[in-house]
N, C-alpha and C. Protein backbone atom coordinates (compact mmCIF):
# COMPACT_ATOMS: atom_id res chain seq x y z
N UNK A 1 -8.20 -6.48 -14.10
CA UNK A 1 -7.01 -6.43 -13.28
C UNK A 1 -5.93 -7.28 -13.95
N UNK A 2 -4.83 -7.03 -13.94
CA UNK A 2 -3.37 -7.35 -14.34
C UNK A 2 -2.78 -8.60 -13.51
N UNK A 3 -2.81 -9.33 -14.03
CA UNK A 3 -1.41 -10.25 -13.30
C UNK A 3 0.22 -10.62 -13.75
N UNK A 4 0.52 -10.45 -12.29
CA UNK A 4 1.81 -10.65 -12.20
C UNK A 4 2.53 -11.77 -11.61
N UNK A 5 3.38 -12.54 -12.24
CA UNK A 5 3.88 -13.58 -12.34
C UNK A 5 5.09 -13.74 -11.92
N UNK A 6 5.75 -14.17 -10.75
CA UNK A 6 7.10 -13.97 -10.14
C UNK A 6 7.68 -15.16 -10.03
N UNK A 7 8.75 -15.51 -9.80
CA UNK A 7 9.73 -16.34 -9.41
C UNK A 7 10.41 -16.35 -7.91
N UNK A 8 9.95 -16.84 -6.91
CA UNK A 8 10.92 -16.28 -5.67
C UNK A 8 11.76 -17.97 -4.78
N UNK A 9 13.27 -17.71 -4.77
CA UNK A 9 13.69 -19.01 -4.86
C UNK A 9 13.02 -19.50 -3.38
N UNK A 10 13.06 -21.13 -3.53
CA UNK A 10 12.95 -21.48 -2.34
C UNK A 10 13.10 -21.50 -0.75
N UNK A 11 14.23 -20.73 -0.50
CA UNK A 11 13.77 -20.61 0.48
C UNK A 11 13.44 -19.33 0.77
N UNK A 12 12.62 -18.60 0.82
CA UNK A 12 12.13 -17.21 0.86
C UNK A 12 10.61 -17.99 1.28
N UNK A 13 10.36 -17.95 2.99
CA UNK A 13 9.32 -18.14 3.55
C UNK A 13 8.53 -17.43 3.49
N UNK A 14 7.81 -16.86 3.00
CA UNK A 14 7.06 -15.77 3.19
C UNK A 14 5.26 -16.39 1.98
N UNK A 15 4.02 -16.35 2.74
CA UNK A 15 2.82 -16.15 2.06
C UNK A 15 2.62 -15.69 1.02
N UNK A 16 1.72 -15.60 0.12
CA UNK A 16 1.06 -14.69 -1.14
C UNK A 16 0.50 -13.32 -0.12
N UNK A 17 -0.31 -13.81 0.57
CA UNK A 17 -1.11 -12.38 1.48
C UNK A 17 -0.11 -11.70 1.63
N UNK A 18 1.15 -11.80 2.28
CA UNK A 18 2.15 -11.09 2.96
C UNK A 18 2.87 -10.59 1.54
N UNK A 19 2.80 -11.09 0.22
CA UNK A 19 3.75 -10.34 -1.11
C UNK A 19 2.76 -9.45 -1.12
N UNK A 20 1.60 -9.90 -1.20
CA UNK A 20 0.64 -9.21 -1.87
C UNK A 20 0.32 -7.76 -1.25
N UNK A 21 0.41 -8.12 -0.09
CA UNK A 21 0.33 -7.05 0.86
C UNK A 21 1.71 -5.87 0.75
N UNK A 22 2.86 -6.70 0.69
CA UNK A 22 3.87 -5.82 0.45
C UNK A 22 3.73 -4.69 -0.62
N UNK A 23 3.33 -5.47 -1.74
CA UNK A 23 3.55 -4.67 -2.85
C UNK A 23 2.62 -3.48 -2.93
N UNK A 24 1.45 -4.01 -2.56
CA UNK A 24 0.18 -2.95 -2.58
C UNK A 24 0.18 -2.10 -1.74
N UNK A 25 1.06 -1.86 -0.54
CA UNK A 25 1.69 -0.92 0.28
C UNK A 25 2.50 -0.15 -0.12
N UNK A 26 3.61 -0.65 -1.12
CA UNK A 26 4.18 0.51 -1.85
C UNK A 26 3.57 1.48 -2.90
N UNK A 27 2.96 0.51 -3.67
CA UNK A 27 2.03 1.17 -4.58
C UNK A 27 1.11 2.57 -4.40
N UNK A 28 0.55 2.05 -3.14
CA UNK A 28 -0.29 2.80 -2.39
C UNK A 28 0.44 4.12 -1.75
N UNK A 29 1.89 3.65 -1.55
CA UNK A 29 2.71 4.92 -0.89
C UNK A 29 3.17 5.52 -2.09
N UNK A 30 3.46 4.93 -2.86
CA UNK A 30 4.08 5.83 -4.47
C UNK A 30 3.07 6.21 -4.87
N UNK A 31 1.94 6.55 -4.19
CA UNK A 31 0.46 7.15 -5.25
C UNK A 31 0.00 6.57 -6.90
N UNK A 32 0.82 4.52 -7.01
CA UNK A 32 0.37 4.65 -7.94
C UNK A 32 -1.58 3.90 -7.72
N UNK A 33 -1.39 3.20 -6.56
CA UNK A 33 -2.48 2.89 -6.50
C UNK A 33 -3.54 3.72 -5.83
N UNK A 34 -4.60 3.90 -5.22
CA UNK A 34 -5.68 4.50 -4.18
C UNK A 34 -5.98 3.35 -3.46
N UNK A 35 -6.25 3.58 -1.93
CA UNK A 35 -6.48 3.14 -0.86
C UNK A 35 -7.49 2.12 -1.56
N UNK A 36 -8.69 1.87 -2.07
CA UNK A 36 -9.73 0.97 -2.54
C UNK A 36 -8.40 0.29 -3.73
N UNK A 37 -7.99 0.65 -4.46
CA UNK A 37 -7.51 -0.10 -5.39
C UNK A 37 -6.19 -0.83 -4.79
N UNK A 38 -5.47 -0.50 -3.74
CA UNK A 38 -4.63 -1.51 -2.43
C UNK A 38 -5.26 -2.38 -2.19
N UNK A 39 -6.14 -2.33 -1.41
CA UNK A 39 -7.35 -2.87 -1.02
C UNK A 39 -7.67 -3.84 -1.87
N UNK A 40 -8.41 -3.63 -2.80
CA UNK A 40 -8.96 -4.81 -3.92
C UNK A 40 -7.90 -5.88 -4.10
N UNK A 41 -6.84 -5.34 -4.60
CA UNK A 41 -5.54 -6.03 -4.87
C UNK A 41 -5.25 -7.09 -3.74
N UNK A 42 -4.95 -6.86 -2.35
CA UNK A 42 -4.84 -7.77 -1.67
C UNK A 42 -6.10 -8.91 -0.79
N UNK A 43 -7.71 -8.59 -1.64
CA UNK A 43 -8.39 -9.24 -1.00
C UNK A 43 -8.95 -8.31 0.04
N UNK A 44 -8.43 -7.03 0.68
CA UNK A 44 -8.84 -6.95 2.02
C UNK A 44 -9.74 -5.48 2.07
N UNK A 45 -11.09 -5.45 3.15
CA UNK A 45 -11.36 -4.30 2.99
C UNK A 45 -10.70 -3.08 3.68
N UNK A 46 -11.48 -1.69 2.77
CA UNK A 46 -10.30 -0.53 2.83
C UNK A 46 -9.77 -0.42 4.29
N UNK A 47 -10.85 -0.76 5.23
CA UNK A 47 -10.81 -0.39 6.56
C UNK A 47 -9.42 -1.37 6.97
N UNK A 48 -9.61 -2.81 6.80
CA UNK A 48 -8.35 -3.39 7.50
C UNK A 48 -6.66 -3.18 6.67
N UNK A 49 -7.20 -2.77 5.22
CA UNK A 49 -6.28 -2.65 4.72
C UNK A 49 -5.43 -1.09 5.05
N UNK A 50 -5.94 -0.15 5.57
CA UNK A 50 -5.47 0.85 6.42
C UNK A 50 -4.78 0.28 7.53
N UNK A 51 -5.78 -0.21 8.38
CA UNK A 51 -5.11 -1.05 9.68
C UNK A 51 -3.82 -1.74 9.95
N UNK A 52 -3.44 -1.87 8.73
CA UNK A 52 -2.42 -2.68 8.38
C UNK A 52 -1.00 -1.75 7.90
N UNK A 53 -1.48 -0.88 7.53
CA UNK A 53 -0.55 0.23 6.40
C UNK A 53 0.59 0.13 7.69
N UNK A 54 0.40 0.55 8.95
CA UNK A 54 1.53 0.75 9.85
C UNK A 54 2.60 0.06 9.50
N UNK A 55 2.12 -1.32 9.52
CA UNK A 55 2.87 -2.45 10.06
C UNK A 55 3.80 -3.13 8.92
N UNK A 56 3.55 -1.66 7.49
CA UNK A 56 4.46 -1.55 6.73
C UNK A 56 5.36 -0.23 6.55
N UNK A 57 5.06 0.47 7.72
CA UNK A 57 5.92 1.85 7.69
C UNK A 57 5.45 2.74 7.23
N UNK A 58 4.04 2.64 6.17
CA UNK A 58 3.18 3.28 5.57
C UNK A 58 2.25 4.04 6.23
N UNK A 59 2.15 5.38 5.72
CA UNK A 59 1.05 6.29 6.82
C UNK A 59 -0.21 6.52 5.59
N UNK A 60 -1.17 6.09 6.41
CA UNK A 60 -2.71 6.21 6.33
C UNK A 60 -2.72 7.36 4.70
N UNK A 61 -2.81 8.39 5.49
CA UNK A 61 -2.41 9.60 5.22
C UNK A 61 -1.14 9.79 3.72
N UNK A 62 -1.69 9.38 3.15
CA UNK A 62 -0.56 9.46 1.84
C UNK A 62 -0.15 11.61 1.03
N UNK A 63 0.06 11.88 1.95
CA UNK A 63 0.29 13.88 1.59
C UNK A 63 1.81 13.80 1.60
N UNK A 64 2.18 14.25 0.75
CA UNK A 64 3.54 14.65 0.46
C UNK A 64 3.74 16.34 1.55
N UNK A 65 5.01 16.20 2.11
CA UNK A 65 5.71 17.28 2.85
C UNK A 65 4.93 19.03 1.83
N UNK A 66 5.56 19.19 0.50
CA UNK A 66 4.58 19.95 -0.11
C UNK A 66 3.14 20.35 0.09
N UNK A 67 2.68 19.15 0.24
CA UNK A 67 1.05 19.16 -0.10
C UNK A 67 0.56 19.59 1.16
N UNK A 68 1.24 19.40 2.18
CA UNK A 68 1.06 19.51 3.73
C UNK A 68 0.75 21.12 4.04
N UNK A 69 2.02 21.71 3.89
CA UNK A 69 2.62 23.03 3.79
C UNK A 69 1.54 24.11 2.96
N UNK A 70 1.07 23.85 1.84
CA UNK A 70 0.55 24.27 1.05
C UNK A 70 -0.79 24.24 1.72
N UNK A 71 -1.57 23.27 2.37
CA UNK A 71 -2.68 22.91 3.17
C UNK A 71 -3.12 23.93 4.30
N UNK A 72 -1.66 24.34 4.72
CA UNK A 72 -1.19 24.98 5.94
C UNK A 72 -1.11 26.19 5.51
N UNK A 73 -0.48 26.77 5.20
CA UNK A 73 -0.84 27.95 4.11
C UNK A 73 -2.34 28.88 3.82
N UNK A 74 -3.24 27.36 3.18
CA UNK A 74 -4.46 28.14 2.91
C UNK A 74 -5.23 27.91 3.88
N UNK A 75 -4.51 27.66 5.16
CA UNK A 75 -5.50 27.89 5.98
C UNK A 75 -5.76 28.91 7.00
C-alpha cells in the first residue's frame, strides 16, 4: 500500500479517520478503489465501511445511470 503525505494548515479541525474516510469515499465513488480496498484503506470492515458511505453522499451501489439501463434492458 502507498502513502500519502499531506499538509493541512492549522486550523482545519478535522481527524485522520474522518480524511481518511473522505478520501476513500471518493475513490470508491470514482471506481478507482473496490468496496474491500475503501475499506482496508480506512481501517474499517467492508460492512461498516458501507454503513458509512451515506453519510458521505455515496451510494452503496456504485452503477453508473448507463450500467443501470443496460441491466434493465436485459432483463
Amino acid at each position: 500500500m502507498q502513502t500519502l503525505q499531506i499538509q493541512l494548515p492549522d486550523t482545519i479541525n478535522i481527524d485522520m479517520q474522518e480524511i481518511q474516510m473522505l478520501l476513500a469515499s471518493k475513490l470508491y465513488e470514482k471506481g478507482v478503489l473496490s468496496v474491500g480496498q475503501a475499506a482496508q484503506m480506512t481501517g474499517l470492515s467492508k460492512r461498516t465501511f458501507m454503513e458509512l458511505l451515506g453519510h458521505y453522499q455515496v451510494s452503496v451501489l456504485n452503477y453508473s445511470a448507463e450500467d443501470i439501463m443496460q441491466d434493465f434492458e436485459n432483463a
